[in-house]
Protein backbone atom coordinates (compact mmCIF):
# COMPACT_ATOMS: atom_id res chain seq x y z
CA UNK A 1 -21.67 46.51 32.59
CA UNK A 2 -24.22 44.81 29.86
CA UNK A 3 -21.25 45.67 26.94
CA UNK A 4 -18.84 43.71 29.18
CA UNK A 5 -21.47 40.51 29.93
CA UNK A 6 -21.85 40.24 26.42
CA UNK A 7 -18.23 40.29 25.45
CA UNK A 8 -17.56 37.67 28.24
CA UNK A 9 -20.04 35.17 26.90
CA UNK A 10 -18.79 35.74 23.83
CA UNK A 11 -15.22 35.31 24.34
CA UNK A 12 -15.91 32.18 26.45
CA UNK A 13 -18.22 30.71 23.70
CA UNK A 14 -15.21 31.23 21.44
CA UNK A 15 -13.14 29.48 23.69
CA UNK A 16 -14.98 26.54 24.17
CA UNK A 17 -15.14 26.26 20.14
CA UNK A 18 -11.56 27.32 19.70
CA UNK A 19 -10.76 24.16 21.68
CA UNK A 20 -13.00 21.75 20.42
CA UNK A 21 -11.52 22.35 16.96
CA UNK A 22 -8.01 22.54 18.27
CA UNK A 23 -8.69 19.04 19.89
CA UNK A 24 -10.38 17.32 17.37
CA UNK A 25 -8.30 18.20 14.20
CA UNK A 26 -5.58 16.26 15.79
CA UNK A 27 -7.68 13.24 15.72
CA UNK A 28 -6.86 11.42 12.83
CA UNK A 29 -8.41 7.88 13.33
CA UNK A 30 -11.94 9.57 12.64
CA UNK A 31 -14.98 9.86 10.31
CA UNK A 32 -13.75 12.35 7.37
CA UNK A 33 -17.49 13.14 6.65
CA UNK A 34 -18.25 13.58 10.56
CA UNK A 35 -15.18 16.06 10.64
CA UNK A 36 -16.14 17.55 7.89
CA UNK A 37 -19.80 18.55 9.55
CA UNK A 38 -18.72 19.05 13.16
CA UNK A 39 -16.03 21.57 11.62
CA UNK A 40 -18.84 23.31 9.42
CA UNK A 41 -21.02 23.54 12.50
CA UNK A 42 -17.79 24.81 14.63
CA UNK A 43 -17.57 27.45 12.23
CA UNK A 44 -20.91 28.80 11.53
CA UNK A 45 -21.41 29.32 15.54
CA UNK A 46 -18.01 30.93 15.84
CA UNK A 47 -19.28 33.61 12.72
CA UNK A 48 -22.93 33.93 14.44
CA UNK A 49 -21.23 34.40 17.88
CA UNK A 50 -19.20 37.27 16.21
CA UNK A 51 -22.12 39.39 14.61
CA UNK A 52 -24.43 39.10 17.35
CA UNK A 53 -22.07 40.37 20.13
CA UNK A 54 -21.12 43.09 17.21
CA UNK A 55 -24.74 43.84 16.99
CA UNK A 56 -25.63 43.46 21.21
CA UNK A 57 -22.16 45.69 21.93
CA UNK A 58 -22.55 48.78 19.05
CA UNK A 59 -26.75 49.02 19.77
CA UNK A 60 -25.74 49.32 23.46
CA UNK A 61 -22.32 51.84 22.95
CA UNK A 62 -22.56 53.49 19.71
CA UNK A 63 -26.85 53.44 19.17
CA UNK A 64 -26.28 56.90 17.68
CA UNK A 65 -24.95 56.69 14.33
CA UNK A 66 -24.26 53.06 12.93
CA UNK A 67 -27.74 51.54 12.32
CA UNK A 68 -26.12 50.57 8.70
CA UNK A 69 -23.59 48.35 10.38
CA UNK A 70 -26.22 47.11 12.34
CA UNK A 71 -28.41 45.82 9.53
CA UNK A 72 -25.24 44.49 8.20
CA UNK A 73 -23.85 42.33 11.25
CA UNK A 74 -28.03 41.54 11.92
CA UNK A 75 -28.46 39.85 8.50
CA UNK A 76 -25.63 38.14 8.76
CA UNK A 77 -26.06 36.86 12.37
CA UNK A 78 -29.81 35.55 11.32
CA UNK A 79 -27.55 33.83 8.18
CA UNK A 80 -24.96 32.48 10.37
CA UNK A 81 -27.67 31.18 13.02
CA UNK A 82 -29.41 29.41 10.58
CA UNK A 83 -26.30 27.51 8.79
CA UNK A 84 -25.53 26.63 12.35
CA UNK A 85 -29.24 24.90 13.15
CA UNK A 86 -29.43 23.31 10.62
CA UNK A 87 -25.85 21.93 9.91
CA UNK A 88 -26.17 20.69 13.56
CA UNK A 89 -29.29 18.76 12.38
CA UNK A 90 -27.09 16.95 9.60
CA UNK A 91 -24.61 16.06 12.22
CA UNK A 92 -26.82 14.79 14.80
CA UNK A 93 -28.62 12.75 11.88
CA UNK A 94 -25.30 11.32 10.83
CA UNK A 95 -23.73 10.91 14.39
CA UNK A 96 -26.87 8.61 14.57
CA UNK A 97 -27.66 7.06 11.14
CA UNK A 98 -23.85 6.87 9.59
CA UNK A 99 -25.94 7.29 5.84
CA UNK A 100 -23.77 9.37 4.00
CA UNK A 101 -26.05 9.61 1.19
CA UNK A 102 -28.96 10.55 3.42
CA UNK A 103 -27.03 13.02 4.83
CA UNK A 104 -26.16 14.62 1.52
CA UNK A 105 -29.63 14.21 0.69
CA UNK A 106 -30.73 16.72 3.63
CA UNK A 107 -28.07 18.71 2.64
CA UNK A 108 -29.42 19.60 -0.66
CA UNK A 109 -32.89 20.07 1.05
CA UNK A 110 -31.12 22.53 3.73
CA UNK A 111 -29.05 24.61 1.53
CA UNK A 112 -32.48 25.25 -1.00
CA UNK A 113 -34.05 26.03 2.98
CA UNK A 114 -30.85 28.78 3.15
CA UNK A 115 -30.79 29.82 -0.19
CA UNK A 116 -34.60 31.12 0.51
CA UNK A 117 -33.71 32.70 3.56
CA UNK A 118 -30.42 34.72 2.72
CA UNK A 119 -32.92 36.02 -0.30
CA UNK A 120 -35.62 37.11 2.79
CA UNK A 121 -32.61 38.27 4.88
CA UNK A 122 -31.95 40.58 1.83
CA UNK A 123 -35.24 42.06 1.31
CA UNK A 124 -35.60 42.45 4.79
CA UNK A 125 -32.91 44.86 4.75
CA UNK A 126 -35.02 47.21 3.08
CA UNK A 127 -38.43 46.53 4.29
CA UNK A 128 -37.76 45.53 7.88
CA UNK A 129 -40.39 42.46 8.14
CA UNK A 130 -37.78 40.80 10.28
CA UNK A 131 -36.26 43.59 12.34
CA UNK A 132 -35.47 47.17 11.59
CA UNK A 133 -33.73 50.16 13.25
CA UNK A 134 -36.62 52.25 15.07
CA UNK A 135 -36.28 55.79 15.88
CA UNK A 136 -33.97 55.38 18.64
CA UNK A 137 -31.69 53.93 16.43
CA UNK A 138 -32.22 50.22 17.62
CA UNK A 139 -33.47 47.01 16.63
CA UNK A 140 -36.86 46.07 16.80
CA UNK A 141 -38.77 43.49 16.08
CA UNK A 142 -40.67 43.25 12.68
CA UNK A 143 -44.13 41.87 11.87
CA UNK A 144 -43.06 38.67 10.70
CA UNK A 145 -39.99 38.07 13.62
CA UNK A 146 -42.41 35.15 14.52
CA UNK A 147 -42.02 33.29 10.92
CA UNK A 148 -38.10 34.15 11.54
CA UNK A 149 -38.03 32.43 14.77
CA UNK A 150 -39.73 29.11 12.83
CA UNK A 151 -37.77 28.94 10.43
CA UNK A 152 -34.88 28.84 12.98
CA UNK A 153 -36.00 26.31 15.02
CA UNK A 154 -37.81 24.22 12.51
CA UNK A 155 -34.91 21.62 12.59
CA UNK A 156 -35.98 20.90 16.19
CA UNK A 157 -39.08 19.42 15.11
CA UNK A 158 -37.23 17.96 12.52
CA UNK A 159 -35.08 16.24 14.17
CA UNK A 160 -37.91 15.07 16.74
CA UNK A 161 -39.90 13.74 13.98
CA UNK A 162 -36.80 12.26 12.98
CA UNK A 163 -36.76 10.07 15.93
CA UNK A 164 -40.29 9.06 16.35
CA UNK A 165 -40.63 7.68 12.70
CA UNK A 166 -37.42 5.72 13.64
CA UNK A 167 -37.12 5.04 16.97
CA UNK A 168 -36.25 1.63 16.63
CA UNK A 169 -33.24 2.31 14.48
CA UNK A 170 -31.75 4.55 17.47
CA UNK A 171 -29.96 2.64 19.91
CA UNK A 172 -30.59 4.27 23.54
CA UNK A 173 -27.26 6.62 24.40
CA UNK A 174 -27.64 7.91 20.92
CA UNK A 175 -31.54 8.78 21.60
CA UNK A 176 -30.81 10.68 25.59
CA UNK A 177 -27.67 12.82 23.78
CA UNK A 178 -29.89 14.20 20.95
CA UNK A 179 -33.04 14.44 23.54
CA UNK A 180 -30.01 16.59 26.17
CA UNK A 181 -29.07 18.74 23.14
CA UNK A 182 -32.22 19.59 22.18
CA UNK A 183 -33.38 20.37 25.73
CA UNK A 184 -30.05 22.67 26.51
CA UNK A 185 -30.92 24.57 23.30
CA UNK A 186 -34.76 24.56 23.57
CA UNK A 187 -34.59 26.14 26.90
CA UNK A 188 -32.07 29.20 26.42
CA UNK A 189 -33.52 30.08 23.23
CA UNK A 190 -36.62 30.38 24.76
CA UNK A 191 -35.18 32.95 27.64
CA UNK A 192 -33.47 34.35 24.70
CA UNK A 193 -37.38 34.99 22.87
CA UNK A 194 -38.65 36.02 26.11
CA UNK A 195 -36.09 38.41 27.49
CA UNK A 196 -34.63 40.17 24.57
CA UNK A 197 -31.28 41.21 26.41
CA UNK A 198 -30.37 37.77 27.31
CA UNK A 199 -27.20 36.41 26.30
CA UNK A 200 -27.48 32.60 26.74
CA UNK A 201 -28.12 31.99 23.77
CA UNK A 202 -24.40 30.66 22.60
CA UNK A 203 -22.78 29.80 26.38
CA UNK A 204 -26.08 27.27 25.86
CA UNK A 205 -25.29 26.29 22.52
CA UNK A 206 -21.35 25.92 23.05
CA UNK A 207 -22.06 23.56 26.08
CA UNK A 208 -24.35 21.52 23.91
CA UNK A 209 -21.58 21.21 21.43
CA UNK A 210 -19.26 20.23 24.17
CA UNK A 211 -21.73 17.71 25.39
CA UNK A 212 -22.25 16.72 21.86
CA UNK A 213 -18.15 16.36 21.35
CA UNK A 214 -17.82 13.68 24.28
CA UNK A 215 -20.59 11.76 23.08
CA UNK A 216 -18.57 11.93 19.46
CA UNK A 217 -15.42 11.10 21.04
CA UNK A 218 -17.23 8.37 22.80
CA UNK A 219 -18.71 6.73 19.83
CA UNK A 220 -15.63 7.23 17.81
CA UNK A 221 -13.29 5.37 20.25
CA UNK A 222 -15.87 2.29 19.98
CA UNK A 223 -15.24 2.31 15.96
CA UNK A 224 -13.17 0.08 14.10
CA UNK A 225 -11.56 2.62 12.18
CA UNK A 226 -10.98 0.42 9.07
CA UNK A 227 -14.58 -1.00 9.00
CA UNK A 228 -16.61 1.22 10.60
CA UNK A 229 -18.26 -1.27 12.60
CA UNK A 230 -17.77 -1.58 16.23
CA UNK A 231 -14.42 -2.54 17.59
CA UNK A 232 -12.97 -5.28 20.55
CA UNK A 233 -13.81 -2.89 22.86
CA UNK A 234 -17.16 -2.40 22.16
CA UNK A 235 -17.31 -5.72 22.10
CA UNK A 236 -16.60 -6.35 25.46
CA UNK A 237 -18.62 -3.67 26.90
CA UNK A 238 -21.82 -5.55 24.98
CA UNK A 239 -20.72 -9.22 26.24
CA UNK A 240 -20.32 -7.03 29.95
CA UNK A 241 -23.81 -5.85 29.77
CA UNK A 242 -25.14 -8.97 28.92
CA UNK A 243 -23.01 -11.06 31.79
CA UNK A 244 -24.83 -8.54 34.27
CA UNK A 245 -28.25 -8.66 33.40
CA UNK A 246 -30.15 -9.90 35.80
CA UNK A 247 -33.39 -10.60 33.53
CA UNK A 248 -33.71 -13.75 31.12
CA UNK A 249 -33.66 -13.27 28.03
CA UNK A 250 -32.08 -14.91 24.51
CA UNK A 251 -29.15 -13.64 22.24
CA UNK A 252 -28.68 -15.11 18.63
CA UNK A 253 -24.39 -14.67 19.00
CA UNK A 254 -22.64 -15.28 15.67
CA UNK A 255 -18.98 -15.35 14.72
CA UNK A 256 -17.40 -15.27 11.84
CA UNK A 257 -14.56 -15.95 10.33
CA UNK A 258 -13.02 -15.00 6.16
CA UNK A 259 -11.44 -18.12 4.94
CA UNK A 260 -8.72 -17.74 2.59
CA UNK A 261 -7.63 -14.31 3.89
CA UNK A 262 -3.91 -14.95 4.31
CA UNK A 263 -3.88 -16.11 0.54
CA UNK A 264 -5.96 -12.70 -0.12
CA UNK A 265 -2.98 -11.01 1.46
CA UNK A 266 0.19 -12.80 0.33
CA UNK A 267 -1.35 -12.58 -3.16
CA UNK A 268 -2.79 -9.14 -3.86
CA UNK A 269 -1.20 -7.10 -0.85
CA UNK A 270 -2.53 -5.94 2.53
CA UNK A 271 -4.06 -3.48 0.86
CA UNK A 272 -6.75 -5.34 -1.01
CA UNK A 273 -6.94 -7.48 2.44
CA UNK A 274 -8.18 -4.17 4.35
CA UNK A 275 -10.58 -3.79 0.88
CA UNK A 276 -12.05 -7.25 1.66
CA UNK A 277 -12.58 -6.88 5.37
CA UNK A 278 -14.15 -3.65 4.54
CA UNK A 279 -16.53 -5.21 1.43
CA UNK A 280 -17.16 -8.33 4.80
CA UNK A 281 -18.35 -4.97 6.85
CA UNK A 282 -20.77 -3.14 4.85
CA UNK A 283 -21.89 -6.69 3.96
CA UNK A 284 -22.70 -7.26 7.56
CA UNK A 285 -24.25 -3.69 8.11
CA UNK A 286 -26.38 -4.10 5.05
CA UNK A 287 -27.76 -7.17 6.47
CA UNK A 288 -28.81 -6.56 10.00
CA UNK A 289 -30.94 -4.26 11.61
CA UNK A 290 -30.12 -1.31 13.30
CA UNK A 291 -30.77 -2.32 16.52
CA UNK A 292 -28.59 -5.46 15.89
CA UNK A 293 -24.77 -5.43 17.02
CA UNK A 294 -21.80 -6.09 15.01
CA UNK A 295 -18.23 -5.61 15.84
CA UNK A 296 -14.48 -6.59 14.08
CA UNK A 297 -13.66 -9.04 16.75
CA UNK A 298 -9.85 -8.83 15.63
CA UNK A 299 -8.04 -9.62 12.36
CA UNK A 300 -10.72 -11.54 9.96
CA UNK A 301 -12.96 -12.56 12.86
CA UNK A 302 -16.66 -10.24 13.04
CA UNK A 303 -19.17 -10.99 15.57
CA UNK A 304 -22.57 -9.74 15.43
CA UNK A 305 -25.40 -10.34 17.85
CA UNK A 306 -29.30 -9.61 17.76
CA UNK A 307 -32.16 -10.81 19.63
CA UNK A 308 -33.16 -14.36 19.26
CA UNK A 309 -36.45 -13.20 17.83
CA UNK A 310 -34.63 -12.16 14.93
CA UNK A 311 -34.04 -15.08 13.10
CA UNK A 312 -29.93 -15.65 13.18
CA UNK A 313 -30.02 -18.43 10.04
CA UNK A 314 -31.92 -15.88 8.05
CA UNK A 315 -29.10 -13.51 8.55
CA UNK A 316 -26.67 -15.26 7.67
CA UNK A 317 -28.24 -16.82 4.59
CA UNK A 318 -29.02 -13.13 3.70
CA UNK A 319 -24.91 -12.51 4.40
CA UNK A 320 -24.19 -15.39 2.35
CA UNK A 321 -26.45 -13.87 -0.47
CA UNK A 322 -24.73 -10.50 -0.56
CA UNK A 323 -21.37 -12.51 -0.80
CA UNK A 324 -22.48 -14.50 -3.34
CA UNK A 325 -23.55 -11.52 -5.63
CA UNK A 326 -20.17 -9.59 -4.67
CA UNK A 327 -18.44 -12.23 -5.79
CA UNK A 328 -20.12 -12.79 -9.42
CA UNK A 329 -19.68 -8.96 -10.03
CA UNK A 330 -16.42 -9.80 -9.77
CA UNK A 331 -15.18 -6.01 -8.39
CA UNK A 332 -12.45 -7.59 -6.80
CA UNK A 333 -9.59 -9.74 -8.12
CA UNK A 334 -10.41 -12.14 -5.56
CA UNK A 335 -13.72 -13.56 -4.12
CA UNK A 336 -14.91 -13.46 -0.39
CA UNK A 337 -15.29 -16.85 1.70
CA UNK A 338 -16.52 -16.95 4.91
CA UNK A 339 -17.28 -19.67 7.67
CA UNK A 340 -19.08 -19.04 11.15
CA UNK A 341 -20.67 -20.51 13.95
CA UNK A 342 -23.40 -19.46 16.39
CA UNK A 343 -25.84 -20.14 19.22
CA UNK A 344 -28.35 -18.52 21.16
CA UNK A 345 -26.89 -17.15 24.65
CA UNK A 346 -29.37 -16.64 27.24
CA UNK A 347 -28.66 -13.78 30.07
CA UNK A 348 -28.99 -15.11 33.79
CA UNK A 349 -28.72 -18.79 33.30
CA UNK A 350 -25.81 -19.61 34.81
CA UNK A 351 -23.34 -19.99 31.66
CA UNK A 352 -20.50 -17.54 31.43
CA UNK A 353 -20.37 -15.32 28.20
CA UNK A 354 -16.44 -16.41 27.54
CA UNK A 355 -17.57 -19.85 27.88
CA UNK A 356 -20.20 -19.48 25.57
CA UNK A 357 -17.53 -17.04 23.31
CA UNK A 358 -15.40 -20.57 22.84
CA UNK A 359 -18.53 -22.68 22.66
CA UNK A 360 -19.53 -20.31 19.14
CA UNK A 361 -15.70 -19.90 18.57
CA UNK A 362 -15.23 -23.92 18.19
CA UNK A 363 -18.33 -24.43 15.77
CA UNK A 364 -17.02 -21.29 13.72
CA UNK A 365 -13.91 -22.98 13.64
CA UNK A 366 -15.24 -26.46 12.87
CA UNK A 367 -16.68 -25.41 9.74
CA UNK A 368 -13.20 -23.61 8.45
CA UNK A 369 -12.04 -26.79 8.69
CA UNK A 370 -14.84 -28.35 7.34
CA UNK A 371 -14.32 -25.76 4.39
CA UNK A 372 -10.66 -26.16 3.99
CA UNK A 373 -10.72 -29.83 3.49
CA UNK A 374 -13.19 -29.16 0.24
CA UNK A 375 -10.83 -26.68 -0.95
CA UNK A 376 -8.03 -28.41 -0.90
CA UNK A 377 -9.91 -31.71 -2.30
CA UNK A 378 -10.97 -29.42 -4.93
CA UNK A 379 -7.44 -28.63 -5.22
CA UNK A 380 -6.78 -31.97 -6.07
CA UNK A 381 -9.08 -33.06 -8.36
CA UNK A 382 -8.09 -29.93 -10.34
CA UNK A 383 -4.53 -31.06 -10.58
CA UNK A 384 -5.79 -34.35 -11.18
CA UNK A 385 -7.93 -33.37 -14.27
CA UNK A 386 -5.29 -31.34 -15.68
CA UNK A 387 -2.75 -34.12 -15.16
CA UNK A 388 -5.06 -36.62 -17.15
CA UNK A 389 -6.18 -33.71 -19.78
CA UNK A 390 -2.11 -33.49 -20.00
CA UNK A 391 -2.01 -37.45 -21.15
């Protein structure tokens, strides 16, 4: 009866992962790096699933004679359960900070963190401080299973730490996911520490990962794909929050607008077009907070948004300072030019959002103009000095 619970967890945690891969790998329009880390966290859980129900099934069936395989599939469960913590930290980190470089950067830290433990896992094989085979040929607990239990769950604190120092930079949804996760997995592996026979452990931990995929999937389909910023949808969920508020309070709203991207294109090829809108994104990003909003609006056209208390002009001055630099590196055969417009919306006053969408819309495109006639009269005079330089 016990043999057969623990093979029918088993198989259904398998199940659940078997289709969150098969799902997911069909998703092209995704984060490479994000793939790359839900995939690695798919696959540790599907290897500790397999040597713990190896380990659960032979100690309760075949206790007599194969305590070696035991130790075997035990070390390499402990391995397994570990890679699969603390990979899931990574991902959560990402999922919320979108720092590649950080998250390589706690991916060197984790894999010294493993490389220590597979070392204990091996000398616990033969002195047992972790678990050993007692006389009734099954496993026990060792004098230090406490410190292996830490070490286990130390990226839960981490990642709680995680959030307190940065609370601010977490937007809301991203904040109750990671709290649900950690609450799901908190709670069975404490059954799991209190009754030793339980087998909740990875049901629990598969329907966090489910939980976890939606909120992926989620995010994901509010991406730009090209940018990485938020896309037109996005977008109008934000502007639909704001309509319905029922509270006062002020929104710096910006658009903007890359002049001279049609001459980008026709020139150098769409390709270098996508390059520029990208270079316009990380621009953006680089430049707001975290708890700011910025979206592709469609084509050229970005939109960002913060709280009035920010100020806007700052912003956008520091925006028009990135550009600026960007554009005497000279990393591009081309240089970026951009014109915007913005005002500050205020929720519950009567104004409609789209109303106040043109409003911004008009002043962004005011200034294009504004722009256009001093390129071409710069146009002009060129030809005109070069005509006379010709004489």
């Amino acid at each position: 009866m016990i043999q057969s619970m623990y093979i029918n967890t088993a198989l259904g945690s398998l199940l659940v992962l078997l289709v969150l891969f098969n799902d997911y790998i069909r998703k092209f329009n995704t984060d490479n790096f994000q793939r790359r880390l839900f995939f690695a966290v798919l696959t540790f859980t599907a290897a500790a699933i397999v040597f713990d129900s190896v380990v659960r099934i032979i100690a309760d069936t075949y206790a007599g004679w194969v305590a070696p395989t035991m130790r075997i599939s035990s070390s390499l469960f402990l391995i397994a359960q570990n890679c699969t913590y603390y990979m899931t930290v990574v991902l959560i980190d990402y999922i919320a900070n979108k720092n590649i470089e950080r998250s390589k950067f706690l991916l060197k830290i984790i894999s010294i963190f493993i490389t220590v433990f597979v070392i204990s896992v091996i000398f616990n094989f033969f002195y047992g401080f972790y678990f050993y085979i007692n006389e009734e040929n099954r496993l026990a607990r060792g004098s230090l299973f406490i410190l292996r239990v830490i070490i286990s769950y130390l990226p839960v604190i981490f990642i709680l730490v995680d959030i307190l120092i940065a609370i601010k930079q977490f937007r809301s949804f991203q904040i109750y996911a990671i709290i649900l996760f950690l609450i799901i997995n908190t709670a069975d592996s404490l059954v799991d520490f209190i009754w030793v026979a339980s087998s909740l452990t990875w049901p629990c931990f598969t329907g966090a990962l489910l939980y976890l995929y939606f909120f992926i999937i989620q995010f994901d389909a509010k991406l730009d794909t090209l940018t990485g910023l938020g896309n037109r949808y996005s977008f109008n969920e934000f502007i639909g929050k704001l309509s319905k508020q029922n509270t006062k309070m002020d929104y710096s709203v910006v658009m903007i607008d890359l002049d001279r991207f049609k001459l980008i294109n026709d020139t150098y090829g769409h390709l270098e077009g996508d390059n520029a809108l990208k270079d316009m994104a990380v621009i953006i990003s680089g430049s707001i907070r975290h708890s700011d909003f910025a979206a592709r609006y469609g084509g050229d056209e970005f939109v960002l948004a913060a709280s009035a208390e920010n100020d806007i002009k700052r912003v956008m001055d520091r925006i028009q300072n990135s550009i600026d630099i960007q554009n005497e590196n000279g990393n591009r055969p081309y240089k970026i030019y951009m014109s915007y417009g913005y005002d500050v919306f205020t929720t519950n006053s009567g104004m409609s959002i789209r109303k106040f969408m043109n409003h911004i819309d008009s002043l962004m495109y005011k200034q294009k103009e504004e722009h256009r006639r001093i390129f071409a009269e710069k146009q002009k005079q060129a030809v005109k000095d070069k005509d006379e330089g010709n004489v």
